[in-house]
Structures are given as structure tokens and as C-alpha cells.
C-alpha atoms as a PDB file:
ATOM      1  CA  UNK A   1      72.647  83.580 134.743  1.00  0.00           C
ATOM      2  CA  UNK A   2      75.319  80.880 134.055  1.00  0.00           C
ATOM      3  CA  UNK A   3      78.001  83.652 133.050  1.00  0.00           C
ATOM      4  CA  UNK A   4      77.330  85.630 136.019  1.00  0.00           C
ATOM      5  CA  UNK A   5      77.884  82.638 138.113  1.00  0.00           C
ATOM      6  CA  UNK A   6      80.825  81.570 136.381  1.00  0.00           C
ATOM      7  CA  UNK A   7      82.388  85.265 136.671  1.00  0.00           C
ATOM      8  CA  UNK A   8      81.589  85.424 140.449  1.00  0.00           C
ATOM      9  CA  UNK A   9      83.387  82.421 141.360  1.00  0.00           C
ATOM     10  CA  UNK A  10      86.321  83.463 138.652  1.00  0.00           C
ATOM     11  CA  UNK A  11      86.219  87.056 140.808  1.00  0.00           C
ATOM     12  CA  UNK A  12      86.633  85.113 144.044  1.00  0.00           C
ATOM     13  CA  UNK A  13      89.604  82.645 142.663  1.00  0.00           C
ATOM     14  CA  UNK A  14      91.685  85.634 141.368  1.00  0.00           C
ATOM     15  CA  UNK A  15      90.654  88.326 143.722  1.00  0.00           C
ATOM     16  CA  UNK A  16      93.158  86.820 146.859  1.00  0.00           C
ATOM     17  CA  UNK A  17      95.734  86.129 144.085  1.00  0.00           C
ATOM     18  CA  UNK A  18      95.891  89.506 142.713  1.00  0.00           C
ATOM     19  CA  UNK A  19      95.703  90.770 146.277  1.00  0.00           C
ATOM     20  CA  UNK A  20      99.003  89.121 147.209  1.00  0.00           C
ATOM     21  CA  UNK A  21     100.958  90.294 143.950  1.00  0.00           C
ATOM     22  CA  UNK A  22     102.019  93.791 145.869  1.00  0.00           C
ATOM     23  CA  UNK A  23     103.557  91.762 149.248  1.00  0.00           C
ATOM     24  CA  UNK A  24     104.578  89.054 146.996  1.00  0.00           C
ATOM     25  CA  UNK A  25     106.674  91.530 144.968  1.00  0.00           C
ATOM     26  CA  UNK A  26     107.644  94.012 148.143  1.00  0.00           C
ATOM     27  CA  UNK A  27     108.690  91.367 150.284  1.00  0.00           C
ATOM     28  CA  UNK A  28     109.421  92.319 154.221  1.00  0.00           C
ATOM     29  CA  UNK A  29     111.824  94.634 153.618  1.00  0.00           C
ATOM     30  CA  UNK A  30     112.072  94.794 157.611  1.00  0.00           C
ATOM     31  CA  UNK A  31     113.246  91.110 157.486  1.00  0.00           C
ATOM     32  CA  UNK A  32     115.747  91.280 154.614  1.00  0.00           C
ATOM     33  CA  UNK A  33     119.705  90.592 155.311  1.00  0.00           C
ATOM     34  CA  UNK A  34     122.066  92.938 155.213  1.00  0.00           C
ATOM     35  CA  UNK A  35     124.623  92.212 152.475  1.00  0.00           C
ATOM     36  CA  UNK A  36     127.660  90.398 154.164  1.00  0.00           C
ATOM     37  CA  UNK A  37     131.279  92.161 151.846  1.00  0.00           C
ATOM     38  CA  UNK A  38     132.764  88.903 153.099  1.00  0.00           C
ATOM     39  CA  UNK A  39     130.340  87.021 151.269  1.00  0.00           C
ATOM     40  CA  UNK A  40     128.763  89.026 148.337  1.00  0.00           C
ATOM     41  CA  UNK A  41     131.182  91.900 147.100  1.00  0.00           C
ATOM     42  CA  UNK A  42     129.083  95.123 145.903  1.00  0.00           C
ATOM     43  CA  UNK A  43     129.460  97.987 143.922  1.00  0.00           C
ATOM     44  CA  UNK A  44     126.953 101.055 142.788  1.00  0.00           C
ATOM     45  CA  UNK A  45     127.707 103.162 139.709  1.00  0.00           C
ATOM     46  CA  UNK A  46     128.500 106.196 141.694  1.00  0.00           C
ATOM     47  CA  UNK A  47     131.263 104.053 143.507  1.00  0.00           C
ATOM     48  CA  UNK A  48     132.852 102.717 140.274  1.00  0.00           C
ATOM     49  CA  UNK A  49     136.183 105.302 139.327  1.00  0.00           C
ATOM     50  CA  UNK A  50     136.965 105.894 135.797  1.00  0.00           C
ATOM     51  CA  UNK A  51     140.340 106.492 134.891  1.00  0.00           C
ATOM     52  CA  UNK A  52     141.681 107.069 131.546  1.00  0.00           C
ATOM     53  CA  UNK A  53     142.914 104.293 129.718  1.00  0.00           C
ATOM     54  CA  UNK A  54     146.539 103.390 129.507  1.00  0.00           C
ATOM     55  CA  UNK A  55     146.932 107.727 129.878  1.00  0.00           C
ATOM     56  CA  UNK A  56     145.085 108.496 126.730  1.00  0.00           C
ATOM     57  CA  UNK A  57     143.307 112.302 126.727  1.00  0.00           C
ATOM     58  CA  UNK A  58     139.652 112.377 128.984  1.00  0.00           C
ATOM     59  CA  UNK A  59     136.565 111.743 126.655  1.00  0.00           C
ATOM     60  CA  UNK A  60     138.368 109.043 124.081  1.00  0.00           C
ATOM     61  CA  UNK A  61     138.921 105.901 126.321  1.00  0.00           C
ATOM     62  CA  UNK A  62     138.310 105.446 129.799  1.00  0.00           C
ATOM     63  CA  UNK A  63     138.219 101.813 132.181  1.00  0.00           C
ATOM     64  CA  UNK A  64     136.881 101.072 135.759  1.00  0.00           C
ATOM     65  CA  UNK A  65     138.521  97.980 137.381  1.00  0.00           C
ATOM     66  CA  UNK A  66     135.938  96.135 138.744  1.00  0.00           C
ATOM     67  CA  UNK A  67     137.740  92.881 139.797  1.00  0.00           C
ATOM     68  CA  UNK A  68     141.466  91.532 139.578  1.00  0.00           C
ATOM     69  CA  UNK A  69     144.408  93.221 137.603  1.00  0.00           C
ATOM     70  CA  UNK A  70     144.973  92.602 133.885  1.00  0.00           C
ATOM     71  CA  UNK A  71     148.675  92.825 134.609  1.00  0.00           C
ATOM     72  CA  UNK A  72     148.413  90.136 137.136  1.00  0.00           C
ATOM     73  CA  UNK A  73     147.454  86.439 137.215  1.00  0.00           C
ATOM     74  CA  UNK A  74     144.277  85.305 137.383  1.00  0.00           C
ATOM     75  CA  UNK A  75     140.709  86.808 136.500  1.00  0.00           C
ATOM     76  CA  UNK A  76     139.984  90.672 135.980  1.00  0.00           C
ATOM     77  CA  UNK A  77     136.669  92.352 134.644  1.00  0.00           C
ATOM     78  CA  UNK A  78     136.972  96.121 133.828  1.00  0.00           C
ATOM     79  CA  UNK A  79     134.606  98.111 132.025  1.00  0.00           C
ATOM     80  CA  UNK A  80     135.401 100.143 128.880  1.00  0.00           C
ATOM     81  CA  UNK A  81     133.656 103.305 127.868  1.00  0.00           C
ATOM     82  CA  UNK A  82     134.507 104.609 124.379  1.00  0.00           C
ATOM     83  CA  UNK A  83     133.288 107.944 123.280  1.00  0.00           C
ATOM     84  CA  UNK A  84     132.149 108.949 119.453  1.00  0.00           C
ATOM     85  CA  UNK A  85     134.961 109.520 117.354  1.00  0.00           C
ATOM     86  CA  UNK A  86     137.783 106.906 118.950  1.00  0.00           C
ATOM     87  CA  UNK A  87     138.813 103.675 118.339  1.00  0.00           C
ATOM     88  CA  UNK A  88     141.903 101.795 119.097  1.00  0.00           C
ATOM     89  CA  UNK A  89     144.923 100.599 116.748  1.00  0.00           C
ATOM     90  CA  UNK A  90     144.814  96.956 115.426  1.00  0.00           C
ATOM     91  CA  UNK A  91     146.013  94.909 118.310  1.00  0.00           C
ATOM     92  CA  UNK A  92     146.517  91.632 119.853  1.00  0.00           C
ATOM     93  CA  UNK A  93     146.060  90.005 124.024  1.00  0.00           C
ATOM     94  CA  UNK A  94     147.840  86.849 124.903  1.00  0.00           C
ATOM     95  CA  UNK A  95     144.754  85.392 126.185  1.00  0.00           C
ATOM     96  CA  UNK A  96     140.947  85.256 125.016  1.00  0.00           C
ATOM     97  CA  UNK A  97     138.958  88.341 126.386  1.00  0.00           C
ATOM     98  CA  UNK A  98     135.017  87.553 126.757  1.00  0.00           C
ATOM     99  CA  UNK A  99     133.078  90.908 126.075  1.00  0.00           C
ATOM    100  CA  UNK A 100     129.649  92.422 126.758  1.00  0.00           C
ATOM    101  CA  UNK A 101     128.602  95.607 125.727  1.00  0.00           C
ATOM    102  CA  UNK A 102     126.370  96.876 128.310  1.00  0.00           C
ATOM    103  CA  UNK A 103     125.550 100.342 126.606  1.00  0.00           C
ATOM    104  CA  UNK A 104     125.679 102.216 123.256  1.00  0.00           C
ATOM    105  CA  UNK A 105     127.093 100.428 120.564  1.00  0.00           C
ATOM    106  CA  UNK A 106     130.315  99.376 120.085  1.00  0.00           C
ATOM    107  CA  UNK A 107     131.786  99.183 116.736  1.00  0.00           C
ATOM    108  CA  UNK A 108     134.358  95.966 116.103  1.00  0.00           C
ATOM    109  CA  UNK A 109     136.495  94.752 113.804  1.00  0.00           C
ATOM    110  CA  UNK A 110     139.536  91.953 112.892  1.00  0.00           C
ATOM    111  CA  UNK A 111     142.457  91.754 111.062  1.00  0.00           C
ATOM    112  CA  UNK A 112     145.846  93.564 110.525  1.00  0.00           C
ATOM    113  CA  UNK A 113     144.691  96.894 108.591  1.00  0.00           C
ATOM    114  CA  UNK A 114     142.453  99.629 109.589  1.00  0.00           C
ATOM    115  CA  UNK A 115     139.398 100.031 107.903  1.00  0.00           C
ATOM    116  CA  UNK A 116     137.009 101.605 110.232  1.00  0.00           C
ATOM    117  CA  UNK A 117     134.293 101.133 107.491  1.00  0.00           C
ATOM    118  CA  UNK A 118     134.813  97.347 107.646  1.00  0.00           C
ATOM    119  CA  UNK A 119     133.850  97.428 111.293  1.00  0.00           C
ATOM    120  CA  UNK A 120     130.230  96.337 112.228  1.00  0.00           C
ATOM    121  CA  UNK A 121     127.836  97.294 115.226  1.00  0.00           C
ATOM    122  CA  UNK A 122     127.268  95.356 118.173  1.00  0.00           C
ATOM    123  CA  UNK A 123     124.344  97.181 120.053  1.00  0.00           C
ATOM    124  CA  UNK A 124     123.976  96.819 123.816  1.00  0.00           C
ATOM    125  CA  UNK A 125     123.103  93.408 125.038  1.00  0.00           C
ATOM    126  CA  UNK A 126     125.763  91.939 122.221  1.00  0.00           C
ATOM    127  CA  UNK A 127     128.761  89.007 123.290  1.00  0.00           C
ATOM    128  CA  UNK A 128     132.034  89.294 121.318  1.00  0.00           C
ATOM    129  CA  UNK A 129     134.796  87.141 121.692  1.00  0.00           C
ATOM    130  CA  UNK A 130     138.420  87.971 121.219  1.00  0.00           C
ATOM    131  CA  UNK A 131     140.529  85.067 120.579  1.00  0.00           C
ATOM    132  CA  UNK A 132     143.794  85.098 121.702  1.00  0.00           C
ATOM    133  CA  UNK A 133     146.725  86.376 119.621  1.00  0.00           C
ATOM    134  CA  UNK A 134     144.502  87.507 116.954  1.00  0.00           C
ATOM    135  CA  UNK A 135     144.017  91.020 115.849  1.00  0.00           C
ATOM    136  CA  UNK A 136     141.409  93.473 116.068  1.00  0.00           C
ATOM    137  CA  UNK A 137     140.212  97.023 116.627  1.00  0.00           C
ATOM    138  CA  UNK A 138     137.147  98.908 118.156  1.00  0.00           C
ATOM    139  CA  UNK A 139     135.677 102.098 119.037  1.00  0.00           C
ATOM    140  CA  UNK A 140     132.915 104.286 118.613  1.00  0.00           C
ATOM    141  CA  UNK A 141     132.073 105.677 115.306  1.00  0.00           C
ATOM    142  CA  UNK A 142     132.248 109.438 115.194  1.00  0.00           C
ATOM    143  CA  UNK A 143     128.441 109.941 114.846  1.00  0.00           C
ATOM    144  CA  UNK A 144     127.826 107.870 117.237  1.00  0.00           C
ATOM    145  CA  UNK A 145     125.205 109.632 119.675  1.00  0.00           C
ATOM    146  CA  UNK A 146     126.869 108.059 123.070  1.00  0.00           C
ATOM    147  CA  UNK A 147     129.365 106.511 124.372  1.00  0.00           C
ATOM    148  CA  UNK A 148     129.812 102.285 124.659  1.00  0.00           C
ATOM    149  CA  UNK A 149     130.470 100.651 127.922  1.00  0.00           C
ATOM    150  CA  UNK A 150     132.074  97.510 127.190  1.00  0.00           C
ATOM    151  CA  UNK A 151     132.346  94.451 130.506  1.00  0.00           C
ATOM    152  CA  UNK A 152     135.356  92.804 129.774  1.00  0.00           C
ATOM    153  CA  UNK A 153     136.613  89.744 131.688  1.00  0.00           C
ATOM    154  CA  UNK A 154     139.596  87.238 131.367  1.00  0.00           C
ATOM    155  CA  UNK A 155     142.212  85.682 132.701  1.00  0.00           C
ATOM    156  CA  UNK A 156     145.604  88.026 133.011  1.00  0.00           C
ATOM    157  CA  UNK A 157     148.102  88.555 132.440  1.00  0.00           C
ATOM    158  CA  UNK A 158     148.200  90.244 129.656  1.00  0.00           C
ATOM    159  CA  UNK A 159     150.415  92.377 127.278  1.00  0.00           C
ATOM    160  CA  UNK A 160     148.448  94.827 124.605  1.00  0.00           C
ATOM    161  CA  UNK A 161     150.746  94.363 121.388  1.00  0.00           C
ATOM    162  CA  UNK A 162     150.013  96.975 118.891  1.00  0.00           C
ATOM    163  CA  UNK A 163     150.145  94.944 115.262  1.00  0.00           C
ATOM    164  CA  UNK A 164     152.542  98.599 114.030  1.00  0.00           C
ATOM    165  CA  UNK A 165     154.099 100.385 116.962  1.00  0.00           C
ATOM    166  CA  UNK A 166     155.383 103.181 114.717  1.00  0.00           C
ATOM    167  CA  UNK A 167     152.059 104.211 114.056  1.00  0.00           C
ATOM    168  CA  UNK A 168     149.307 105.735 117.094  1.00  0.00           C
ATOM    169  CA  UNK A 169     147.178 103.208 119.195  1.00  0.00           C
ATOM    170  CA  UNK A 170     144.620 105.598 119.449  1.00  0.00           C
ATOM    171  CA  UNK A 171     142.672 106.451 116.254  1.00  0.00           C
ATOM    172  CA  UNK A 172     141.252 109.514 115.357  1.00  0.00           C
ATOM    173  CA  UNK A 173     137.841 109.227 113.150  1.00  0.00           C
END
């Protein structure tokens, strides 16, 4: 008799609580603000353009300018999508270049000489820094099963300085 009491006043403590999770979690939709452009700047993935990255062929390297110009003072963010099979030349930025690979993995690496086997994986979710005037390299492995979309952010501008100009910037795998 004592559990039955004890569950019956349990039932009545959580019954209005679980009740209000659905409104709770809802909200008034009817109520809500519309979002002012002047105040909170917005963009859905079917309104972000991807171009092709400093003119390289479709399906190796492509960006989408999010915010700010890399070739102009002050902040930018751009994404980066790599596809299986590229990766980029050793090369070097004036200025640090905080990174967050939001899909896929991305496969990095620094130092002067290629070695595409001496790269490791940073999965979705992972933060890479890129110091400034150091050098480094990055892609996509060629069995990779996706593309990587890489967030990059910084402060511009910059200048991408290819450690050996006399040899491509884009690397075939």
C-alpha cells in the first residue's frame, strides 16, 4: 500500500511537468520575432554560392564567402569543400587562419615537402590552427567517401605563397 501511495503522488508531481515539455519546447511560434538583417545577418545552405577556388577545375576545390574578403582588411570566414582525390601544394598565409571542419574529414599536414602519407585525419567537429608564415598542405584523400567542408576565419589580408611556384598548387592523388 505504501508503494502505491508513493507512486500516485510521484504520478501527480511529474504528470504537469511532462505535460509542459511539448509547449516548453514549441514555444508560441505566433509570438516569435521576425529576424531583424540589421541586427542578426542570416544565411541557409541553399543561399550559400560555391565558386571554384582561385579558378581550379569543378569537383577539386570549391569556397563560399560567408563574411568579409580575404584580400581585404579585416575578418573573413569562407567555407572550403575539398573533394576525394585533391589536396593543395605546401603553402604559407601571412596571418593565422582558425579552422573547423564541419563535414567529412579533412586530411592535414606541415612542413615544406609533400608527403600525402604523412598527413593525418581530422574528422568533422575537429579545430586546426594554421600559424602564420608556416607551411602546410590539405585535402581529401582519394578514397575518401565525401567531400570536407572546412569554416575558415581570420583576419585578411592575405597572400597564398606557394613554398615552389614551379611546381602545381593543386595536387593530384
Amino acid at each position: 500500500m505504501f508503494d502505491m501511495l508513493s507512486a500516485n503522488r510521484r504520478d501527480l508531481l511529474i504528470g504537469p511537468l511532462l505535460a509542459a515539455i511539448p509547449g516548453a519546447l514549441l514555444g508560441d511560434r505566433a509570438n516569435a520575432s521576425p529576424v531583424d538583417p540589421n541586427m542578426t545577418f542570416t544565411r541557409l545552405p541553399d543561399q550559400i554560392i560555391w565558386q571554384a577556388a582561385r579558378n581550379r577545375p569543378p569537383n577539386t576545390v570549391e569556397q563560399a564567402l560567408l563574411w568579409g574578403k580575404s584580400s581585404e582588411p579585416g575578418l573573413y570566414y569562407y567555407l572550403v569543400k575539398w573533394y576525394p582525390g585533391f589536396m593543395s601544394a605546401p603553402h604559407w598565409y601571412e596571418t593565422d587562419r582558425l579552422c573547423v571542419v564541419v563535414s567529412g574529414t579533412w586530411w592535414v599536414a606541415s612542413g615544406e615537402d609533400f608527403e600525402p602519407n604523412d598527413t593525418v585525419p581530422m574528422p568533422a567537429g575537429s579545430f586546426i590552427r594554421r600559424v602564420a608564415r608556416t607551411p602546410h598542405y590539405d585535402g581529401v584523400k582519394k578514397d575518401g567517401s565525401e567531400p570536407a567542408v572546412i569554416a575558415i576565419c581570420g583576419m585578411g589580408p592575405i597572400t597564398y605563397h606557394v613554398v615552389d611556384p614551379s611546381k602545381p598548387d593543386l595536387r593530384v592523388l
